[in-house]
C-alpha atoms as a PDB file:
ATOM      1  CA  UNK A   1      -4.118 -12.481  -9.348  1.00  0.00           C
ATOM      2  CA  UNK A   2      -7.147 -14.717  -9.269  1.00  0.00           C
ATOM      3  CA  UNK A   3      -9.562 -11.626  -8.701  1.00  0.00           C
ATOM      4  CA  UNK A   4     -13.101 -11.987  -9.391  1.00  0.00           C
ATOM      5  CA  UNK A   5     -15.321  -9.987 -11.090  1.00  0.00           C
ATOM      6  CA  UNK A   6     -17.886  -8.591  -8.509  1.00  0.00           C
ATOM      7  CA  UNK A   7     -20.953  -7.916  -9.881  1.00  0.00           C
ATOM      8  CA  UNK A   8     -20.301  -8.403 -13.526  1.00  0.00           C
ATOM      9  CA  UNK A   9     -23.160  -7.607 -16.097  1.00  0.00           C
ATOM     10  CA  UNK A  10     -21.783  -9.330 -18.835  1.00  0.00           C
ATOM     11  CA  UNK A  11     -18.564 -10.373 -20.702  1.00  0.00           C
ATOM     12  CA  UNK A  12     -18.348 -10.846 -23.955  1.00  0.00           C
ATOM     13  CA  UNK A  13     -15.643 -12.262 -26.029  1.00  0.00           C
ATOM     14  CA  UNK A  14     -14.746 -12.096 -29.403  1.00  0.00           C
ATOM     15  CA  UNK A  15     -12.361 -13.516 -31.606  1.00  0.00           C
ATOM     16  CA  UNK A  16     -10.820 -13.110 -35.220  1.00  0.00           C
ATOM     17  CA  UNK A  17      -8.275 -15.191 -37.347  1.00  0.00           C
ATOM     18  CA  UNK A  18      -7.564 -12.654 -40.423  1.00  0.00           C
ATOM     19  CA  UNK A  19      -5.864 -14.813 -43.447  1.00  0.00           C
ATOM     20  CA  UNK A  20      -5.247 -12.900 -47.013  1.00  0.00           C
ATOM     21  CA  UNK A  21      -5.453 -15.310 -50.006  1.00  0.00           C
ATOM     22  CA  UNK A  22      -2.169 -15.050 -52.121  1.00  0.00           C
ATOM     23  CA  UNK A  23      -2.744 -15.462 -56.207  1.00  0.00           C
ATOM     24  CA  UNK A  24       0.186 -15.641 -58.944  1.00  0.00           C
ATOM     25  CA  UNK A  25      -0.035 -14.309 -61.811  1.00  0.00           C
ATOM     26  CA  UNK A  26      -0.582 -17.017 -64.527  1.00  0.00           C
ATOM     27  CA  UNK A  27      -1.633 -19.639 -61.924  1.00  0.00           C
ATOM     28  CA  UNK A  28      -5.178 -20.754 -62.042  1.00  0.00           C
ATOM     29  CA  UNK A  29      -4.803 -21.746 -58.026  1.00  0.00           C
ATOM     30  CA  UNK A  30      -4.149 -19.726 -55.461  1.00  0.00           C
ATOM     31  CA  UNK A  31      -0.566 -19.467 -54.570  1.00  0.00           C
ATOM     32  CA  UNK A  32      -1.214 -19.952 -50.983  1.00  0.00           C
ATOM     33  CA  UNK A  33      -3.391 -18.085 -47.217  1.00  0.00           C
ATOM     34  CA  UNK A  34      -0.946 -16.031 -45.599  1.00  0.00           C
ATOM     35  CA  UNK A  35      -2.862 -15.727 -41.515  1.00  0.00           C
ATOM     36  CA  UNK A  36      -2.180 -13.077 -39.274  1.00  0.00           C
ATOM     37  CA  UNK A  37      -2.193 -12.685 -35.765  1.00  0.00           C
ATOM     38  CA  UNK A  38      -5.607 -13.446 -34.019  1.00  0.00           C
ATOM     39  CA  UNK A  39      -7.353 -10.357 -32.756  1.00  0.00           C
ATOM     40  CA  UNK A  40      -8.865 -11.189 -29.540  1.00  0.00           C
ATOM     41  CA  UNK A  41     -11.222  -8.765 -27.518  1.00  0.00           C
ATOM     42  CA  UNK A  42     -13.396  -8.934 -24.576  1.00  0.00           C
ATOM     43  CA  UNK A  43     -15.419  -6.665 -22.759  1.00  0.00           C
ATOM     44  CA  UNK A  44     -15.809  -6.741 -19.188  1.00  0.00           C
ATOM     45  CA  UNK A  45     -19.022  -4.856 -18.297  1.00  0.00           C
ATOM     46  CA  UNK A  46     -19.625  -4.300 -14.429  1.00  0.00           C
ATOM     47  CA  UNK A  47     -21.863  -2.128 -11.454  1.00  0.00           C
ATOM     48  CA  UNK A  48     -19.509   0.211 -10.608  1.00  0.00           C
ATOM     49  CA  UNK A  49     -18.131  -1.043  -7.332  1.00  0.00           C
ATOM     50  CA  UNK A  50     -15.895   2.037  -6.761  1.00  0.00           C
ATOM     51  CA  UNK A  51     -12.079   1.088  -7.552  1.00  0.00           C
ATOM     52  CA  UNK A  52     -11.692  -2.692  -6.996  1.00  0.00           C
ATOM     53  CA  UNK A  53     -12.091  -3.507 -10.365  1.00  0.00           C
ATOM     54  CA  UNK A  54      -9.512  -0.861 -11.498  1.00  0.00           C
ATOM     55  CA  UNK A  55      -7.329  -1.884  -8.605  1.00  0.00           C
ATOM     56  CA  UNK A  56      -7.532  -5.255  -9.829  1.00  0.00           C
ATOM     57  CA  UNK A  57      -6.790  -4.888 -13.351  1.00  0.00           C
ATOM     58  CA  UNK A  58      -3.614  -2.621 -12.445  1.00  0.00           C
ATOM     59  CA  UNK A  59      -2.105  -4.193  -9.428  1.00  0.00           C
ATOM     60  CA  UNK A  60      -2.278  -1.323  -7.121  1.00  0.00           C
ATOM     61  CA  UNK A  61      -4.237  -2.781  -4.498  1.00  0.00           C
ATOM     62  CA  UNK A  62      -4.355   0.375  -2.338  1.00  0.00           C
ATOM     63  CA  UNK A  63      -4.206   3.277  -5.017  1.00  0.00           C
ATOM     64  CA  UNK A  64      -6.987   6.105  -4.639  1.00  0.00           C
ATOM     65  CA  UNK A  65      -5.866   7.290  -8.281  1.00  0.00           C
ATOM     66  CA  UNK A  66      -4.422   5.952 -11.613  1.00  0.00           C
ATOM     67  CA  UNK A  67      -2.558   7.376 -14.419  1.00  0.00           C
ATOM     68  CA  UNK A  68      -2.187   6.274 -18.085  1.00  0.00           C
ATOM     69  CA  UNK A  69       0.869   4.066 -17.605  1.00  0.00           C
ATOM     70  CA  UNK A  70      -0.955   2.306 -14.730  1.00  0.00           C
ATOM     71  CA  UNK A  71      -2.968   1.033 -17.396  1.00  0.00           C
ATOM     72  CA  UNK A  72      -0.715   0.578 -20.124  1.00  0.00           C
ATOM     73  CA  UNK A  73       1.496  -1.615 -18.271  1.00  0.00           C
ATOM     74  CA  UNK A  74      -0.657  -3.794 -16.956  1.00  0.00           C
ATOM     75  CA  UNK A  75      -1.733  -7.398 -17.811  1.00  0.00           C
ATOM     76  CA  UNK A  76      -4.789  -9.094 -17.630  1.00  0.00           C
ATOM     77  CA  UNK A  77      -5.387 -13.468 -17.805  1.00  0.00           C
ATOM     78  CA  UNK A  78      -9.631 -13.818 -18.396  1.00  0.00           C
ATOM     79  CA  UNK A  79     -10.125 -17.470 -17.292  1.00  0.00           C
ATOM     80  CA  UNK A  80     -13.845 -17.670 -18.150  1.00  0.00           C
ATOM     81  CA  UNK A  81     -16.302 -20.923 -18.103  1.00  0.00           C
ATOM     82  CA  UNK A  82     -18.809 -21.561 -21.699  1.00  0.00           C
ATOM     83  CA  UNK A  83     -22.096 -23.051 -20.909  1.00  0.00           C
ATOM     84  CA  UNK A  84     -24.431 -24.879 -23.109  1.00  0.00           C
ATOM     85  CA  UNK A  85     -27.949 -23.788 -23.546  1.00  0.00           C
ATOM     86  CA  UNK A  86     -29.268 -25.275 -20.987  1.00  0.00           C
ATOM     87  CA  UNK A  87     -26.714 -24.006 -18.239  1.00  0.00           C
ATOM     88  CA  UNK A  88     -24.380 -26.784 -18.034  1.00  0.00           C
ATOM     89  CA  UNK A  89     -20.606 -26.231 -18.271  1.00  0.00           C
ATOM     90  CA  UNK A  90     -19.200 -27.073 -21.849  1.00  0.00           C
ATOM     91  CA  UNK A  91     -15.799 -25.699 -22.486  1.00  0.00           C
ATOM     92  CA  UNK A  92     -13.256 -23.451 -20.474  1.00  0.00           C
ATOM     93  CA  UNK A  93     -11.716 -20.378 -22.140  1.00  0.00           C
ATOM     94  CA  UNK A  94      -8.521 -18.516 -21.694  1.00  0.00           C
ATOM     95  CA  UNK A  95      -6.861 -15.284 -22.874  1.00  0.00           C
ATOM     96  CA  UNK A  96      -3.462 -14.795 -21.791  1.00  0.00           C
ATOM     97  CA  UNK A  97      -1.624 -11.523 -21.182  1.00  0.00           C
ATOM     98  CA  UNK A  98      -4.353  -8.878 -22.510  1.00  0.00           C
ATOM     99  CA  UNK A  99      -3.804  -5.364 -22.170  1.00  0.00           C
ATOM    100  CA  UNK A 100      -6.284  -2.499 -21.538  1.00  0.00           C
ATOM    101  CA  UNK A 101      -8.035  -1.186 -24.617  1.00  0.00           C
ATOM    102  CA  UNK A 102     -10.158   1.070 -23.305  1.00  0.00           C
ATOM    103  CA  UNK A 103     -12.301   2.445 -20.305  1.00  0.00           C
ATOM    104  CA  UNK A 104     -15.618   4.002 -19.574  1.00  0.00           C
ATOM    105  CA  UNK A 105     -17.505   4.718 -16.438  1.00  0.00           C
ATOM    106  CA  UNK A 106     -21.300   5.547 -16.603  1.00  0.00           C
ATOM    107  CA  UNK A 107     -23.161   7.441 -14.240  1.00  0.00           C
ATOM    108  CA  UNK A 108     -27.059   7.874 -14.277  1.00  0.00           C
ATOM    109  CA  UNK A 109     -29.577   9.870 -12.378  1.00  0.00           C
ATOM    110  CA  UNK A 110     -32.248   7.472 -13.178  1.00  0.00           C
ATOM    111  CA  UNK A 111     -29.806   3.597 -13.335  1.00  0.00           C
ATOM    112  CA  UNK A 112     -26.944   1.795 -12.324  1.00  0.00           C
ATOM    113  CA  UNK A 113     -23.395   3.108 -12.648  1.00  0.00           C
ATOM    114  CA  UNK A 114     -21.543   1.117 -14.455  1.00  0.00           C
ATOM    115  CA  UNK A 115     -17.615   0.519 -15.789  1.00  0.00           C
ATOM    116  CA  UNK A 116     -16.860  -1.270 -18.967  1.00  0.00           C
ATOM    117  CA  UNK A 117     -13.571  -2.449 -19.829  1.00  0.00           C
ATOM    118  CA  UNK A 118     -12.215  -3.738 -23.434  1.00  0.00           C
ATOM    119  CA  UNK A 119      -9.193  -5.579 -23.530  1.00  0.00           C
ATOM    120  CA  UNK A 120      -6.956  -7.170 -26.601  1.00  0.00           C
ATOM    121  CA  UNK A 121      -4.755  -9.707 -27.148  1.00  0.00           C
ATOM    122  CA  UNK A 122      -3.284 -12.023 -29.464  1.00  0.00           C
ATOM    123  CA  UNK A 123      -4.274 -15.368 -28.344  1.00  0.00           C
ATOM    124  CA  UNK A 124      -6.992 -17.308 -27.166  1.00  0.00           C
ATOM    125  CA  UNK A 125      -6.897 -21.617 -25.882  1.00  0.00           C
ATOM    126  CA  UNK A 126     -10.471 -23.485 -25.152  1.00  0.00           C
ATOM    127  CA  UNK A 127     -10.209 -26.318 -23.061  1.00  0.00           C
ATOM    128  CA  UNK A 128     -12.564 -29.290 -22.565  1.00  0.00           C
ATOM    129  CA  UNK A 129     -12.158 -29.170 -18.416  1.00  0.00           C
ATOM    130  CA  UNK A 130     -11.559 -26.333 -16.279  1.00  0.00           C
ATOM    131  CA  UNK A 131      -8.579 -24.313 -16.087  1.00  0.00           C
ATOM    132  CA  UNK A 132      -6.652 -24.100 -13.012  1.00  0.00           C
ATOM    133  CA  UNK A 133      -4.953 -20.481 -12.112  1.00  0.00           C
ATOM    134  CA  UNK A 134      -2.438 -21.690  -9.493  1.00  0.00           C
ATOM    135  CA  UNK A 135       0.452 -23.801  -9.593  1.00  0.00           C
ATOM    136  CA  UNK A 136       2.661 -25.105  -6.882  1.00  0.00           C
ATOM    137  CA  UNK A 137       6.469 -26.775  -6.991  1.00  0.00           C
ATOM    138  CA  UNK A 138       6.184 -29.867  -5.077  1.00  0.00           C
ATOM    139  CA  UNK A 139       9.594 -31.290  -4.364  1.00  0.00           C
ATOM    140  CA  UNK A 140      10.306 -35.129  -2.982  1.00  0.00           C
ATOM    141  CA  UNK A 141      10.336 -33.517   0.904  1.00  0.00           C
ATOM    142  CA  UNK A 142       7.133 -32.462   0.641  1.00  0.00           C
ATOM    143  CA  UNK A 143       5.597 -36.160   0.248  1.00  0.00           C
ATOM    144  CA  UNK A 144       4.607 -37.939   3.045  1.00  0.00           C
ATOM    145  CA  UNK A 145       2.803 -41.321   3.054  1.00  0.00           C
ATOM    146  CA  UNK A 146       2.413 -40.750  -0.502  1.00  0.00           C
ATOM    147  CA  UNK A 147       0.198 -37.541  -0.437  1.00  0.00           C
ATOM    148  CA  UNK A 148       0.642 -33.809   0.112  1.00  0.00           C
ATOM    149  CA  UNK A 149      -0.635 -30.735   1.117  1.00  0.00           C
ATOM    150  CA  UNK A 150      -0.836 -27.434  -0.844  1.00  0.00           C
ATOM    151  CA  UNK A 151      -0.304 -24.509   0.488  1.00  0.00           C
END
């Protein structure tokens, strides 16, 4: 839903392409890599900013409380941006269609509350340019003088 993280502390993504190696017996090669599903994580660390984030990530804008299958059903898309050392953008990233993992909320006398989310999924696309989150249907009416507007 094109929601922002607000005051994110970090995000950290991680990726994994398990493959078994299959061997025959007899045959001095191996036989062939069998590769599983990716495992894809990320971790969404944030200041607690009361329930936006939560709100967000379930798609009850105006809930004051959440239940398990809140979470479970829910979806997440993490567009996210990779910069080079030196702070320049390098690559684009996006996760499609994660699901909750887990939650915590931390609450200090002496720091910051905080609210980390993990997420999994199965799949994972860089891209070179920047990923766009909306589309729009334009249709042969909505040309005029050779240009259009989006909504």
């Amino acid at each position: 839903n094109n929601t922002l993280v607000n005051r994110a502390q970090a995000i950290d993504v991680n990726a994994n392409v398990p493959s078994s190696v299959i061997d025959e017996l007899g045959n001095a090669n191996h036989a062939g890599i069998v590769t599983d599903p990716a495992d894809i994580s990320f971790r969404v660390s944030a200041l607690d900013t009361g329930l936006d984030l939560t709100k967000a990530i379930t798609g009850k804008a105006s809930a004051t409380s959440f239940t398990l299958p809140d979470f479970v059903g829910s979806s997440v898309d993490y567009v996210g941006v990779v910069r080079d050392n030196a702070g320049n953008f390098f690559r684009s990233v996006y996760i499609r269609g994660s699901n909750v993992d887990s939650i915590a909320f931390n609450y200090d006398t002496n720091g910051n509350a905080t609210e980390v989310y993990d997420f999994v999924a199965d799949n994972l696309t860089v891209f070179d340019g920047y990923v766009l989150t909306k589309t729009y249907t334009i249709t042969a009416t909505d040309v005029t003088n050779t240009y259009f507007i989006l909504p």
